[in-house]
Each structure stands twice: as C-alpha cells, then as structure tokens.
C-alpha atoms as a PDB file:
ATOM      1  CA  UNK A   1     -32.864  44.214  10.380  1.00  0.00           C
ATOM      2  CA  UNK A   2     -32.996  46.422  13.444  1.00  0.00           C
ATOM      3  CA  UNK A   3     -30.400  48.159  14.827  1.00  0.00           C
ATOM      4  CA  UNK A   4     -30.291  50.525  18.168  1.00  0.00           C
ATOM      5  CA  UNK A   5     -28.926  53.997  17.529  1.00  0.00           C
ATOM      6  CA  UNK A   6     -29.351  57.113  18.910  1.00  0.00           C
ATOM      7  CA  UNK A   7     -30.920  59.798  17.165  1.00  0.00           C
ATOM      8  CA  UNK A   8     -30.421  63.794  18.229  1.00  0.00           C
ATOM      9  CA  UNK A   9     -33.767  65.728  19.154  1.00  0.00           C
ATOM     10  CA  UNK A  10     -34.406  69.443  17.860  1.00  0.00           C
ATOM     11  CA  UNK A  11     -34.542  70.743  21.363  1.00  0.00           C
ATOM     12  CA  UNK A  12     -34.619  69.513  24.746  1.00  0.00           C
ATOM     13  CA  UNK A  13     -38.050  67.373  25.009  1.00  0.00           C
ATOM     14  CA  UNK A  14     -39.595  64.370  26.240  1.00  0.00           C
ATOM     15  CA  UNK A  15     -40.321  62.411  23.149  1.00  0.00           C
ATOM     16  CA  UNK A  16     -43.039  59.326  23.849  1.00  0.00           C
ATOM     17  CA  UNK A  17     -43.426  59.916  26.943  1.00  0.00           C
ATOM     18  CA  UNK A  18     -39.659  59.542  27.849  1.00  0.00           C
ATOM     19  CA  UNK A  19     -37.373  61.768  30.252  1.00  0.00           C
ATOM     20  CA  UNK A  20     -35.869  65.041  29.267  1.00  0.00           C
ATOM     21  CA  UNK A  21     -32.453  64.340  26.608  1.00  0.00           C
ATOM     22  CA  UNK A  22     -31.106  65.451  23.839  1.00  0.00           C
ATOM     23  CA  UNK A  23     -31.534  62.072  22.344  1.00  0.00           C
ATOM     24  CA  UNK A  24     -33.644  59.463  21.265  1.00  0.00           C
ATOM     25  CA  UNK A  25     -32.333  56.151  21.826  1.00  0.00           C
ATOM     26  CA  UNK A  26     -34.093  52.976  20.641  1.00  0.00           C
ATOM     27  CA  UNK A  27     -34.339  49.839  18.002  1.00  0.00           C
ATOM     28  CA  UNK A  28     -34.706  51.083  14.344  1.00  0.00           C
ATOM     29  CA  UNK A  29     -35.284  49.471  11.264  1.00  0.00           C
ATOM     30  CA  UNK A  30     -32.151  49.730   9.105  1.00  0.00           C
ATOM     31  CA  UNK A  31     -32.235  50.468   5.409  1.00  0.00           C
ATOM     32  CA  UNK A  32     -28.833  50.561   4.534  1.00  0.00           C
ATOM     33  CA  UNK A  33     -25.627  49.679   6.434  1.00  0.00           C
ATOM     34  CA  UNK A  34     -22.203  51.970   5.039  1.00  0.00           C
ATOM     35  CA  UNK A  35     -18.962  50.636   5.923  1.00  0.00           C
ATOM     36  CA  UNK A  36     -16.045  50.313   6.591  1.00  0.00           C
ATOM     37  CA  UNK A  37     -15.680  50.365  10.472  1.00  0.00           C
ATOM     38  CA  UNK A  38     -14.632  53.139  12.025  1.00  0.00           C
ATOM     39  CA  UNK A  39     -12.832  54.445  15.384  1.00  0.00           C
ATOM     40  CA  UNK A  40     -14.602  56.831  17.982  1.00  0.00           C
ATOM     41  CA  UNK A  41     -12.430  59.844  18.613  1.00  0.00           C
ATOM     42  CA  UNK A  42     -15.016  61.742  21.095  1.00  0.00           C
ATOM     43  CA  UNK A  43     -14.079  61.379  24.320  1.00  0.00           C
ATOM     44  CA  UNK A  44     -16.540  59.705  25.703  1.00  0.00           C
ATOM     45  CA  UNK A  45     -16.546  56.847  22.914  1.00  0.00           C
ATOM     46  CA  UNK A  46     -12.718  56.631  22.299  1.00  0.00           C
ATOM     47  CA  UNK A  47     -11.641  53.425  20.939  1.00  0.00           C
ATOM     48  CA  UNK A  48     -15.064  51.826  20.249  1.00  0.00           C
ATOM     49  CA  UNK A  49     -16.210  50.598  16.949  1.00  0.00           C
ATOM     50  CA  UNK A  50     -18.932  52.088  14.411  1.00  0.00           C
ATOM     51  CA  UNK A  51     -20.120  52.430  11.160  1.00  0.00           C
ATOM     52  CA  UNK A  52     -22.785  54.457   9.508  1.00  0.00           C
ATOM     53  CA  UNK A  53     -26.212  52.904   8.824  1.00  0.00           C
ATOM     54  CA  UNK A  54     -29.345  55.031   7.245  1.00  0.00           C
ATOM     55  CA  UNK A  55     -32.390  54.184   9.195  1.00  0.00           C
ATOM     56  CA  UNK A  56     -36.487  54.572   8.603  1.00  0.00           C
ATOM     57  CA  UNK A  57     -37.677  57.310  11.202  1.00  0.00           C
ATOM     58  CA  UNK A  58     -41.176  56.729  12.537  1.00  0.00           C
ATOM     59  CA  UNK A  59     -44.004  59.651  11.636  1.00  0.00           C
ATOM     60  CA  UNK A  60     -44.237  60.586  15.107  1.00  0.00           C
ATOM     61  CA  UNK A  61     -40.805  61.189  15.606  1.00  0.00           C
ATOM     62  CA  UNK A  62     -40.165  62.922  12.624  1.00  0.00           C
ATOM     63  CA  UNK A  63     -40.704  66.414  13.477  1.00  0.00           C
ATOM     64  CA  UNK A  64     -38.925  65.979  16.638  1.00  0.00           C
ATOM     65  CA  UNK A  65     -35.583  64.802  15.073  1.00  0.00           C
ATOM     66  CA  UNK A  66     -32.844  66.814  14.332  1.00  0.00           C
ATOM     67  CA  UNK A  67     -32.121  66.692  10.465  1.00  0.00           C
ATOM     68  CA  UNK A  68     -30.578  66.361   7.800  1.00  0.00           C
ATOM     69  CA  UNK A  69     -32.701  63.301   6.291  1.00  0.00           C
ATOM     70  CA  UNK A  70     -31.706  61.822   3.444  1.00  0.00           C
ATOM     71  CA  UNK A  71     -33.712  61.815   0.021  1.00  0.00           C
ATOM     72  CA  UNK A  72     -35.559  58.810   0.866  1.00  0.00           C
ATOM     73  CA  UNK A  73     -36.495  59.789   3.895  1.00  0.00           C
ATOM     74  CA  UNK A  74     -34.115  57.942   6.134  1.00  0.00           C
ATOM     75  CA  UNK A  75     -31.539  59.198   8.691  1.00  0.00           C
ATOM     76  CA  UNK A  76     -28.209  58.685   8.876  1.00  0.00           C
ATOM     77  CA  UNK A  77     -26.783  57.500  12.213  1.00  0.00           C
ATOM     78  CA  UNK A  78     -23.690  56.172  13.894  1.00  0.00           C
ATOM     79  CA  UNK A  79     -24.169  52.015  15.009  1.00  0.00           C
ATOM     80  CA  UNK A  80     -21.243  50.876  17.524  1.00  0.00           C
ATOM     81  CA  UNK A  81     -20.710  47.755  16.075  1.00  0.00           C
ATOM     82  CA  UNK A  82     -19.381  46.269  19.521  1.00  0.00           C
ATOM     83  CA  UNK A  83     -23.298  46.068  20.919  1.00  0.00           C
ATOM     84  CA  UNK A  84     -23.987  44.057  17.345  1.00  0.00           C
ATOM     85  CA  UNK A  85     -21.913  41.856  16.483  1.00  0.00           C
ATOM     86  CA  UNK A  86     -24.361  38.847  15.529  1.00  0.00           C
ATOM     87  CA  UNK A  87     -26.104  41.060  13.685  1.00  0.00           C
ATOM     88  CA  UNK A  88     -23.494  43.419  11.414  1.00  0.00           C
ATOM     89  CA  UNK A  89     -20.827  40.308  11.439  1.00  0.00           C
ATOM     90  CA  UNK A  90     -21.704  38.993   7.660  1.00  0.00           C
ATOM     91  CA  UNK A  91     -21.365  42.673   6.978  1.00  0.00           C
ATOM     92  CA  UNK A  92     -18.281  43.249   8.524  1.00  0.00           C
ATOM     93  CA  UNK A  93     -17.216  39.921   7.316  1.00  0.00           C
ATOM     94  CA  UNK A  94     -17.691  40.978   3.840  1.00  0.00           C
ATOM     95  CA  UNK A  95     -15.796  43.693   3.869  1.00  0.00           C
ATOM     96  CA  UNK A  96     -18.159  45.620   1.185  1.00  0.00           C
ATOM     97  CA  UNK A  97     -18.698  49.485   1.660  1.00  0.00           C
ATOM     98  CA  UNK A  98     -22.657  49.418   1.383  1.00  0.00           C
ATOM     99  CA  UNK A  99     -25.567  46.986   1.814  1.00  0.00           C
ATOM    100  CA  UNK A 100     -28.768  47.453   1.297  1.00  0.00           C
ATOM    101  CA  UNK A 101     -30.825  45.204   4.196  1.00  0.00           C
ATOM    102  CA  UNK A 102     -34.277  46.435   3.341  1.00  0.00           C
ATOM    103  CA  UNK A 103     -36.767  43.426   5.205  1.00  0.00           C
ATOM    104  CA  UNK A 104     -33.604  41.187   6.096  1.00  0.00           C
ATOM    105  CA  UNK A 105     -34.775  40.063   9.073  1.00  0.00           C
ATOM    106  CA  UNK A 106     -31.739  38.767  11.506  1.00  0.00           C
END
C-alpha cells in the first residue's frame, strides 16, 4: 500500500534533484497504519483529517531525513486521510488502532 506523506529534511536541500524545501513530499510504501483519526490543530491544516502511518524510507533518502526512525527502520509520518479515502477506508471502517499492511497492494 502506498501512501503520500511528507517527510522533514535535515537542512534546507534539494533532495533528487528537486527544488529547495524543508520537505520531501512523495508516494511511500506503508508498513503500518496507527489509528484512530485525528484533527489538525496547526494553522495551516486546521480541521483536516490524519492519522499516523510508519513508512519504509528509501537508502538514498535516508541520510537526508530528519529522524527519529523507528527500530525497524521505518518513519513515522502524519497521512491526511481526506487525499485517501479509497485507500485507508477499510481501515477507518474498522475502527482498529493498528494494521500492519506490509505488501497489501490497494
């Protein structure tokens, strides 16, 4: 399952070839997905929907991303759940606190 997230850069840099950000955006693969929803309270995100999923990190991008990793190796990042909503709604439906979606493919 892959899920877009943004993931926070060490420093200032141009990752991939990329413009200048603080961030790395793009499609991960998820490993786990850690409910329940959640509410933004920044306030540039207020209102919108999240939860937590842990994601694999490619090698390359590794040493460029901001840590802490968990003990498997993944990172743990914030999914707005309004951008997938085909793909977290059995989750969501579910109503379960933690999935593990290791090679589900949806």
């Amino acid at each position: 399952m892959q899920v877009f997230a943004n993931l926070p850069l060490k420093r200032l840099s141009a990752v991939r070839g990329g413009r200048q950000t603080t961030y790395y955006s793009g499609w991960f693969d998820a490993v786990r997905l850690i409910g329940p929803e959640r509410q933004s309270v920044e306030a540039y995100s207020r209102g919108r929907s999240y939860i937590w999923a842990d994601v694999s990190v490619p090698d390359d991008l590794k040493d460029s991303v901001q840590g802490p990793f968990e003990a498997d190796g993944t990172r743990r990042v914030q999914v707005w759940t309004g951008s997938h909503l085909k793909t977290l709604g059995p989750f969501l439906a579910s109503g379960d606190l933690e999935w593990d979606v290791r090679g589900r493919a949806e």
